[in-house]
PDB file of N, CA and C in Angstrom:
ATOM      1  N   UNK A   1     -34.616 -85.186  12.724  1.00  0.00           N
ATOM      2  CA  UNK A   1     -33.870 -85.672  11.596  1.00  0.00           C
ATOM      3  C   UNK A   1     -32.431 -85.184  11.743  1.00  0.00           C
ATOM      4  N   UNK A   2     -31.768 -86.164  12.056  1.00  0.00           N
ATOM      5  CA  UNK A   2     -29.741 -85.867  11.945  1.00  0.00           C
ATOM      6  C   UNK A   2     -29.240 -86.514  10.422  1.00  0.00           C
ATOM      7  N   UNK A   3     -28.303 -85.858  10.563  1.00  0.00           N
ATOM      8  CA  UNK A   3     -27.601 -86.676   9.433  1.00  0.00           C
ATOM      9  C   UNK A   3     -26.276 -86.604   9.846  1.00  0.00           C
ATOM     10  N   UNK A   4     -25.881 -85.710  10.999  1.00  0.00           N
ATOM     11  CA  UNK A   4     -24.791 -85.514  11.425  1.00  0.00           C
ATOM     12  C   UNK A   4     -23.813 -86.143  11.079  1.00  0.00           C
ATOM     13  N   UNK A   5     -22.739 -85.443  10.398  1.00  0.00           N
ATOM     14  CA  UNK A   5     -21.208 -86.489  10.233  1.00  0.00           C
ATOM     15  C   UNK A   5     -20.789 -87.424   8.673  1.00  0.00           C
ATOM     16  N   UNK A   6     -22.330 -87.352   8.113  1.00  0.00           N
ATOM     17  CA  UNK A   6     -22.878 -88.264   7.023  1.00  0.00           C
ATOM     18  C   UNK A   6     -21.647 -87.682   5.979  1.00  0.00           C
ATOM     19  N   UNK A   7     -20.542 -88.558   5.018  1.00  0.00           N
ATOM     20  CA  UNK A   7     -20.002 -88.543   4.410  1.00  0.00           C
ATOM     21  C   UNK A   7     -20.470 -88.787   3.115  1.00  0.00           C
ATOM     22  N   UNK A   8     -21.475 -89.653   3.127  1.00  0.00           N
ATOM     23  CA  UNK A   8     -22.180 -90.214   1.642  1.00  0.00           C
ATOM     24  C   UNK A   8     -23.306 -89.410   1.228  1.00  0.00           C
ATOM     25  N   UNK A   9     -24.080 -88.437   1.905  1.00  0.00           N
ATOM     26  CA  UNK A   9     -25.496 -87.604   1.860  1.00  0.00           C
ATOM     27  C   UNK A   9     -24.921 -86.490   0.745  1.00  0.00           C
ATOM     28  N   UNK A  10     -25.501 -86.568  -0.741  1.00  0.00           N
ATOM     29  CA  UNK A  10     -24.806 -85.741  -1.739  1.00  0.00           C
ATOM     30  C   UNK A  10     -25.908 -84.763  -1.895  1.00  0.00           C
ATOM     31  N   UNK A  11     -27.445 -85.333  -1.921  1.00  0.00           N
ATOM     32  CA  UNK A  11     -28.701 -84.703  -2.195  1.00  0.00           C
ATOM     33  C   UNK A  11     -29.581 -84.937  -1.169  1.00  0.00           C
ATOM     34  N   UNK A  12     -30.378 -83.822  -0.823  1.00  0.00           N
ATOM     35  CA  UNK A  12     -32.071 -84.761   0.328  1.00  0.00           C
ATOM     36  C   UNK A  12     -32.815 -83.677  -0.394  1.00  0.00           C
ATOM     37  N   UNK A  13     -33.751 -84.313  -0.651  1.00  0.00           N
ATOM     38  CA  UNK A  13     -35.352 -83.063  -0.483  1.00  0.00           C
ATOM     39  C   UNK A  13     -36.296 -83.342   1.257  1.00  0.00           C
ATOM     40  N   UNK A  14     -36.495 -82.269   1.769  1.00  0.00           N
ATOM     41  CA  UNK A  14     -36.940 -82.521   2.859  1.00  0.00           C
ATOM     42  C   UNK A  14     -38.340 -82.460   2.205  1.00  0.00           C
ATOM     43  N   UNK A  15     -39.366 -83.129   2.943  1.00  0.00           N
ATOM     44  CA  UNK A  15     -40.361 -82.917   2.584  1.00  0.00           C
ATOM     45  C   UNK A  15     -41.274 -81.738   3.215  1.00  0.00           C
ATOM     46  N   UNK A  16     -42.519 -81.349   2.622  1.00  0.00           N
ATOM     47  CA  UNK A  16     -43.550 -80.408   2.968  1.00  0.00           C
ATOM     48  C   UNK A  16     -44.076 -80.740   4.730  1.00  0.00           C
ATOM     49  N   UNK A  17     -43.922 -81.259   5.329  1.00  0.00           N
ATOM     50  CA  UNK A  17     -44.121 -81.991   6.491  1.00  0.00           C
ATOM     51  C   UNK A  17     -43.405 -81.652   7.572  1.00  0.00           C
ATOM     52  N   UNK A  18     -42.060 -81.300   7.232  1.00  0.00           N
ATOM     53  CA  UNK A  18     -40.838 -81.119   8.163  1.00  0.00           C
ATOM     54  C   UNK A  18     -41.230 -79.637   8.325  1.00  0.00           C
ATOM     55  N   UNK A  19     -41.268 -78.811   9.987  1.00  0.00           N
ATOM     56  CA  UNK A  19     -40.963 -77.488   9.963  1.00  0.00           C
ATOM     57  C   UNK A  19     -40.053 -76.708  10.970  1.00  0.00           C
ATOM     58  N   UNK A  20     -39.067 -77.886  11.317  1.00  0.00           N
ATOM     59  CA  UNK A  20     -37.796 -77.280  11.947  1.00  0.00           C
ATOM     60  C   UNK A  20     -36.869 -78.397  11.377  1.00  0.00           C
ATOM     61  N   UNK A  21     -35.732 -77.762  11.235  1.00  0.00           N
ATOM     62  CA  UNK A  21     -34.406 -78.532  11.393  1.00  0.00           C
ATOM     63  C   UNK A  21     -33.283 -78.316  12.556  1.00  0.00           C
ATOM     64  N   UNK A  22     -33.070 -78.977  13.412  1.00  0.00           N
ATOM     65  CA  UNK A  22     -32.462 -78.565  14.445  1.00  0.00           C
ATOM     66  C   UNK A  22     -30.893 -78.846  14.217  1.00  0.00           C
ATOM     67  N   UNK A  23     -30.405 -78.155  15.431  1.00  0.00           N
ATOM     68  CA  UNK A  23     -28.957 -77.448  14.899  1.00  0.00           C
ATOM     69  C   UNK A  23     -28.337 -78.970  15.164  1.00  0.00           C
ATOM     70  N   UNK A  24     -27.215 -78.414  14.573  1.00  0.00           N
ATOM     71  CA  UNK A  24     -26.189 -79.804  13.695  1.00  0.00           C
ATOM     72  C   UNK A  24     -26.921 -80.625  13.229  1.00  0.00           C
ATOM     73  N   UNK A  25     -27.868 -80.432  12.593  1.00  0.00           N
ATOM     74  CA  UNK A  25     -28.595 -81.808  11.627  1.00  0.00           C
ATOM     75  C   UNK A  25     -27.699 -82.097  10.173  1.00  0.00           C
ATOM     76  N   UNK A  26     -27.017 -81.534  10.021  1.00  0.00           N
ATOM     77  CA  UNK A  26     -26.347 -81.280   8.859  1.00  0.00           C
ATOM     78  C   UNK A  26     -24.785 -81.211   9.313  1.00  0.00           C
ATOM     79  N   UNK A  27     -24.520 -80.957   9.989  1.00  0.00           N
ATOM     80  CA  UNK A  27     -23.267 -80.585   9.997  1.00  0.00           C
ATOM     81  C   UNK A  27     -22.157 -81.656   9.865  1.00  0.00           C
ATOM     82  N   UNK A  28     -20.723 -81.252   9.060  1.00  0.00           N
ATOM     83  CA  UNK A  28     -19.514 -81.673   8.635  1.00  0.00           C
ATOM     84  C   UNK A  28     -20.514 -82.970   7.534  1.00  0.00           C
ATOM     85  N   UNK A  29     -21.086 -82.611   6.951  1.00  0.00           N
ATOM     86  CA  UNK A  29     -22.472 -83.546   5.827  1.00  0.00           C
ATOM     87  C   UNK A  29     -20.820 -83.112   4.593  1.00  0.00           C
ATOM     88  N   UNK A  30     -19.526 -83.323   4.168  1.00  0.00           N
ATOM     89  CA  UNK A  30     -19.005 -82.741   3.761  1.00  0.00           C
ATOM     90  C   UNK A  30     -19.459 -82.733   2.027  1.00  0.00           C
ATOM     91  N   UNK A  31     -20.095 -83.912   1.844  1.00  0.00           N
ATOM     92  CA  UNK A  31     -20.701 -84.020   0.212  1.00  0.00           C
ATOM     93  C   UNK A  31     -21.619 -83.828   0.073  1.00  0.00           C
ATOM     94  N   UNK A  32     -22.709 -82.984   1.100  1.00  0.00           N
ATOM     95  CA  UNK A  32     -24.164 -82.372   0.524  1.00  0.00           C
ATOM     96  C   UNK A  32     -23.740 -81.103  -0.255  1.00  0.00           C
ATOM     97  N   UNK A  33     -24.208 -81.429  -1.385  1.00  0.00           N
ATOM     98  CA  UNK A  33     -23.779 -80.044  -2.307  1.00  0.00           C
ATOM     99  C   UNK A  33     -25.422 -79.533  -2.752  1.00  0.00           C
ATOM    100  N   UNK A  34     -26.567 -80.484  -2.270  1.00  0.00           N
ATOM    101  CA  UNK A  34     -27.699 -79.486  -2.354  1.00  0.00           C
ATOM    102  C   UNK A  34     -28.827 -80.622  -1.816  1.00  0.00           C
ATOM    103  N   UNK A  35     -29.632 -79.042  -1.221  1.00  0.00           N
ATOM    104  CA  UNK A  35     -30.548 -79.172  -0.070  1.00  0.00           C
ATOM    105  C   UNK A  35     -32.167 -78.777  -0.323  1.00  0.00           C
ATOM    106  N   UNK A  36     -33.339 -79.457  -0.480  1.00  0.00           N
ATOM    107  CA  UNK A  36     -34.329 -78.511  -0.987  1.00  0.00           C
ATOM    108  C   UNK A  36     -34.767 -78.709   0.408  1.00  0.00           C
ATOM    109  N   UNK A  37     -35.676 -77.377   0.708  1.00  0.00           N
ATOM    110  CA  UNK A  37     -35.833 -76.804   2.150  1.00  0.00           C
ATOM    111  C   UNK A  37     -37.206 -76.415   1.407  1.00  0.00           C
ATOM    112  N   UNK A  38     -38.271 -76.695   1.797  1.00  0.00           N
ATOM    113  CA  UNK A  38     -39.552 -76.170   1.939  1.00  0.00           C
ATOM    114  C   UNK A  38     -40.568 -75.241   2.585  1.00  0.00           C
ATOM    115  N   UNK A  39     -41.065 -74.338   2.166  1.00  0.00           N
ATOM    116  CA  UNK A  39     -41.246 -72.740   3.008  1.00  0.00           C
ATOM    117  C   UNK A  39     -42.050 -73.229   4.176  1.00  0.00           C
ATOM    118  N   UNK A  40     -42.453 -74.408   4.451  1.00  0.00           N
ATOM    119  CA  UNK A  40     -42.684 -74.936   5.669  1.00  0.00           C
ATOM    120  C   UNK A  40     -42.038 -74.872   6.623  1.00  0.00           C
ATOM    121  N   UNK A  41     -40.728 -74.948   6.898  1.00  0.00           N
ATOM    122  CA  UNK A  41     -39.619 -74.815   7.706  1.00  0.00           C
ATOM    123  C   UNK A  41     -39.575 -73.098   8.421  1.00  0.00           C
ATOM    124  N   UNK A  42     -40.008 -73.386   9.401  1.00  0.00           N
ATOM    125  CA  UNK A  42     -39.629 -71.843   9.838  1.00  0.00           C
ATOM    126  C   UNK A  42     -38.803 -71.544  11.338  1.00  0.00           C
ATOM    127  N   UNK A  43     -37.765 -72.711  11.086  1.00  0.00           N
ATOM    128  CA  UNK A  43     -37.000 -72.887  12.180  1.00  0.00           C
ATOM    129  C   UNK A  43     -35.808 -73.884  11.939  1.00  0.00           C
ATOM    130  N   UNK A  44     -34.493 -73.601  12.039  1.00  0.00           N
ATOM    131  CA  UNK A  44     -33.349 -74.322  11.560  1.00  0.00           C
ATOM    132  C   UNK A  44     -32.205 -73.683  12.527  1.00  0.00           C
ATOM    133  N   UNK A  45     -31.723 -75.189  12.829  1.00  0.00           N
ATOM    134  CA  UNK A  45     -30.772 -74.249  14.086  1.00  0.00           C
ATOM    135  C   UNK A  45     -29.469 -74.028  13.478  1.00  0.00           C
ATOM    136  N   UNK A  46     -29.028 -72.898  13.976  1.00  0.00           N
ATOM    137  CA  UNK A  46     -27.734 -71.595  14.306  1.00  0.00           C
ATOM    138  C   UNK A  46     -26.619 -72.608  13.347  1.00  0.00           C
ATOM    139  N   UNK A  47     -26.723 -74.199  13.629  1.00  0.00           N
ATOM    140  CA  UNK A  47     -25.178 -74.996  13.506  1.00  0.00           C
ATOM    141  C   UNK A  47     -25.838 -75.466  12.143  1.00  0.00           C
ATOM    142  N   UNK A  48     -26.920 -75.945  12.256  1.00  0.00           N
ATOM    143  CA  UNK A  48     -27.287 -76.965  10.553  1.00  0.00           C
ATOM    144  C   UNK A  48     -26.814 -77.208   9.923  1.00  0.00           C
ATOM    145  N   UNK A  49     -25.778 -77.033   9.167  1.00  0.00           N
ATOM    146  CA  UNK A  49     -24.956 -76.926   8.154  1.00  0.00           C
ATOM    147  C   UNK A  49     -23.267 -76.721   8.536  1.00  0.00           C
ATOM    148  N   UNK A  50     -22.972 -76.496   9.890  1.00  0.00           N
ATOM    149  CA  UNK A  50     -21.503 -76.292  10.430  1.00  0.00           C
ATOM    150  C   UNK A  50     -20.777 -76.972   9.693  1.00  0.00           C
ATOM    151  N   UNK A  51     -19.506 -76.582   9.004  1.00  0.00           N
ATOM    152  CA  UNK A  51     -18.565 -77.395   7.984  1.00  0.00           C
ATOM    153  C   UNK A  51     -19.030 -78.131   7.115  1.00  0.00           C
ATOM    154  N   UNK A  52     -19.826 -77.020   6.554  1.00  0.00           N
ATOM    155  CA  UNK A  52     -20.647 -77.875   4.935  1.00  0.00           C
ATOM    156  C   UNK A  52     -19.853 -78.009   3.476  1.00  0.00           C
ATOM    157  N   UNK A  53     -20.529 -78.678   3.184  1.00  0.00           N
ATOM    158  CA  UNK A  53     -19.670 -78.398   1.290  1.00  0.00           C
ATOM    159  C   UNK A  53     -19.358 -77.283   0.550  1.00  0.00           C
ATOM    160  N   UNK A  54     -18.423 -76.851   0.422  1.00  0.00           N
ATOM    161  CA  UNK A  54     -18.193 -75.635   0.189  1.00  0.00           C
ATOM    162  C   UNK A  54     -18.692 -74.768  -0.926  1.00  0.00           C
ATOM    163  N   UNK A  55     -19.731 -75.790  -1.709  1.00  0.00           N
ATOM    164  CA  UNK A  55     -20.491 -75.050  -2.938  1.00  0.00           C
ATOM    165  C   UNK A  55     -22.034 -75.410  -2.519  1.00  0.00           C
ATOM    166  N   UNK A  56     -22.435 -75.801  -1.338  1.00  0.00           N
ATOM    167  CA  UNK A  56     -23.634 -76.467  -0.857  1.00  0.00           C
ATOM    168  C   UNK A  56     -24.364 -74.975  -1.119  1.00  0.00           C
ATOM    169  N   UNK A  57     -25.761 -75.543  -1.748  1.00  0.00           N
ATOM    170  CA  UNK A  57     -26.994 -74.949  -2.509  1.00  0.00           C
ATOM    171  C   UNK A  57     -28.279 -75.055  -1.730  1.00  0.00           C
ATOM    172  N   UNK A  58     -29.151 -74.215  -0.972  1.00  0.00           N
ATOM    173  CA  UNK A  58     -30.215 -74.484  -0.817  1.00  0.00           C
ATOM    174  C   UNK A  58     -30.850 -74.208  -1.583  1.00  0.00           C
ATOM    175  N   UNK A  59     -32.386 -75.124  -1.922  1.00  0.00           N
ATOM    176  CA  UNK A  59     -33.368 -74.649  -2.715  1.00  0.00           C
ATOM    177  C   UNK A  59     -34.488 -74.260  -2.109  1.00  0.00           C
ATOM    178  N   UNK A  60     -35.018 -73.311  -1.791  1.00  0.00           N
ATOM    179  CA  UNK A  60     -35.957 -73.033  -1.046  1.00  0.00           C
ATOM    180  C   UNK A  60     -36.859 -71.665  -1.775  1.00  0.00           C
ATOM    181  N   UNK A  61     -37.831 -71.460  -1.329  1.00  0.00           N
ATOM    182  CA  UNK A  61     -38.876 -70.694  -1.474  1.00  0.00           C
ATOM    183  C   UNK A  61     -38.423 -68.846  -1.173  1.00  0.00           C
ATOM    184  N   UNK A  62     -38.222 -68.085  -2.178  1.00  0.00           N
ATOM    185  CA  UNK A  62     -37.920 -66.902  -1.839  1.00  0.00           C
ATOM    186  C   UNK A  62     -39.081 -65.763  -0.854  1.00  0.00           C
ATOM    187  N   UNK A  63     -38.306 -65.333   0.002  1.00  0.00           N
ATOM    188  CA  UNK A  63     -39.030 -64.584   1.116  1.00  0.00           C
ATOM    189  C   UNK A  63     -39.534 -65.386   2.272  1.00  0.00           C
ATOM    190  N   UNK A  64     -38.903 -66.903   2.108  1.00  0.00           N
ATOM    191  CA  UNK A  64     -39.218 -67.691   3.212  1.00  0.00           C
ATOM    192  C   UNK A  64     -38.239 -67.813   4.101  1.00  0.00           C
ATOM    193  N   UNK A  65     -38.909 -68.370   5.215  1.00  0.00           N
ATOM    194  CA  UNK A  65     -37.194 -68.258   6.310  1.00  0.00           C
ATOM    195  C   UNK A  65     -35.823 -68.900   5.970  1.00  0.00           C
ATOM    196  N   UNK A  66     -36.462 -69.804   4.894  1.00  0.00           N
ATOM    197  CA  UNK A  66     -35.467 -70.400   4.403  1.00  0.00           C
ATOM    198  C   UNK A  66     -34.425 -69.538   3.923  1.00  0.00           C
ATOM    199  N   UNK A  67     -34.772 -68.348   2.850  1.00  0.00           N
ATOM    200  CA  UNK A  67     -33.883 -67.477   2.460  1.00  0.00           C
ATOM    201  C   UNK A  67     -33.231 -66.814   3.636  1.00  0.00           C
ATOM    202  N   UNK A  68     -34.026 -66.042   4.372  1.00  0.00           N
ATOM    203  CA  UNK A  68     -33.417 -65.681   5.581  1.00  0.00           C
ATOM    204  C   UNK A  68     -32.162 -66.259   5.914  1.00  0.00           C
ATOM    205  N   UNK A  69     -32.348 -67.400   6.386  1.00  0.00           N
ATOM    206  CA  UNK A  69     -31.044 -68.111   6.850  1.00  0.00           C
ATOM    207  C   UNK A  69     -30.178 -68.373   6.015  1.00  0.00           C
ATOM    208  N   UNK A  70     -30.430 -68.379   4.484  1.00  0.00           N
ATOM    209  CA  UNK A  70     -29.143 -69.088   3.846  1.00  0.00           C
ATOM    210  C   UNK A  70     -28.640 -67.087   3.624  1.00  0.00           C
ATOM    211  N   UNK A  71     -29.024 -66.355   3.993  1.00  0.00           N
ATOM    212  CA  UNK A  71     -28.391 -65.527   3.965  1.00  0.00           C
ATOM    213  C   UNK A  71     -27.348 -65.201   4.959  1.00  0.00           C
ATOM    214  N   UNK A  72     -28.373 -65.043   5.835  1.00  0.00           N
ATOM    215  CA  UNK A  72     -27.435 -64.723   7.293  1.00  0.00           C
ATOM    216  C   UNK A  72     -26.508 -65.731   7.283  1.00  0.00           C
ATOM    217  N   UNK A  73     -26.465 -67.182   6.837  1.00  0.00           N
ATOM    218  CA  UNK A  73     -25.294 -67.747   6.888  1.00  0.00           C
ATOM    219  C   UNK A  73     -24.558 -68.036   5.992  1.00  0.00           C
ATOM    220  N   UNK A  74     -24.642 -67.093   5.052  1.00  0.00           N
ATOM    221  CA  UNK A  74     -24.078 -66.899   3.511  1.00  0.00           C
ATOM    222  C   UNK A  74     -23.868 -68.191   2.472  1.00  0.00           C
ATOM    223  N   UNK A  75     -24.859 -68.873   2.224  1.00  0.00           N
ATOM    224  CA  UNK A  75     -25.518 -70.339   1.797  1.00  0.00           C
ATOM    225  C   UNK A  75     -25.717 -69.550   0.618  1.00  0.00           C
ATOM    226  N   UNK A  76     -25.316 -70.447  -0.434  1.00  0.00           N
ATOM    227  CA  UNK A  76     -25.888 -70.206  -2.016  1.00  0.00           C
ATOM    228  C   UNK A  76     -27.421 -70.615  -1.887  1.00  0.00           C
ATOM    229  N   UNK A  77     -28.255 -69.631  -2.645  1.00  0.00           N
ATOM    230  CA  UNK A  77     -30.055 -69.987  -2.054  1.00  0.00           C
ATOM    231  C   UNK A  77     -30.263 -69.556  -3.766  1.00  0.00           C
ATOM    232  N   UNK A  78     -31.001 -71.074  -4.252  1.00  0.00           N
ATOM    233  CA  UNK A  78     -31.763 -70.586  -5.914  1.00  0.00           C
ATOM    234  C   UNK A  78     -33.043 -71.122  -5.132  1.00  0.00           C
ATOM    235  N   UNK A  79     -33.525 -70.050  -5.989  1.00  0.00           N
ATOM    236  CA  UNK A  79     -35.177 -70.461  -6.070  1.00  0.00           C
ATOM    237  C   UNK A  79     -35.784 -71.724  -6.690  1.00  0.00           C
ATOM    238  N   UNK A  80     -36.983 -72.049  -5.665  1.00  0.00           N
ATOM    239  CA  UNK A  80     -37.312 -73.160  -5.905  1.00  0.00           C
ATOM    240  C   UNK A  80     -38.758 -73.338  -6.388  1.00  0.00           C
TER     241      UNK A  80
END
């Protein structure tokens, strides 16, 4: 799943199904301002999000890798 480059992508819910997102799937997405990420996901690459929206929100599952990463890449993360 890319979305790479996508100017119009404001919202996605990924579904329970998906359990990687690979790197630049997201990236320069400049109007995703929120993302629900499912504790299914336990793999999202390094770039995902490279030049994201600058208030972009993941929603994801706390203590899941999801949090992990929106930390390490300093991503606003509410619980989902």
């Amino acid at each position: 799943m890319h979305f790479y480059g996508c100017k119009s992508l404001v919202s996605i819910h990924i579904p329970d199904s998906v359990t990687e997102i690979g790197s630049s799937a997201f990236s320069y997405c400049v109007s995703l301002a929120s993302i629900h990420i499912p504790g299914s996901v336990t793999e999202i690459g390094e770039d995902a999000f490279y030049d994201h929206h600058p208030h972009l929100t993941i929603y994801g599952t706390p203590g899941s890798y999801v949090e992990e990463y929106a930390k390490r890449f300093k991503i606003k993360l509410e619980a989902e």
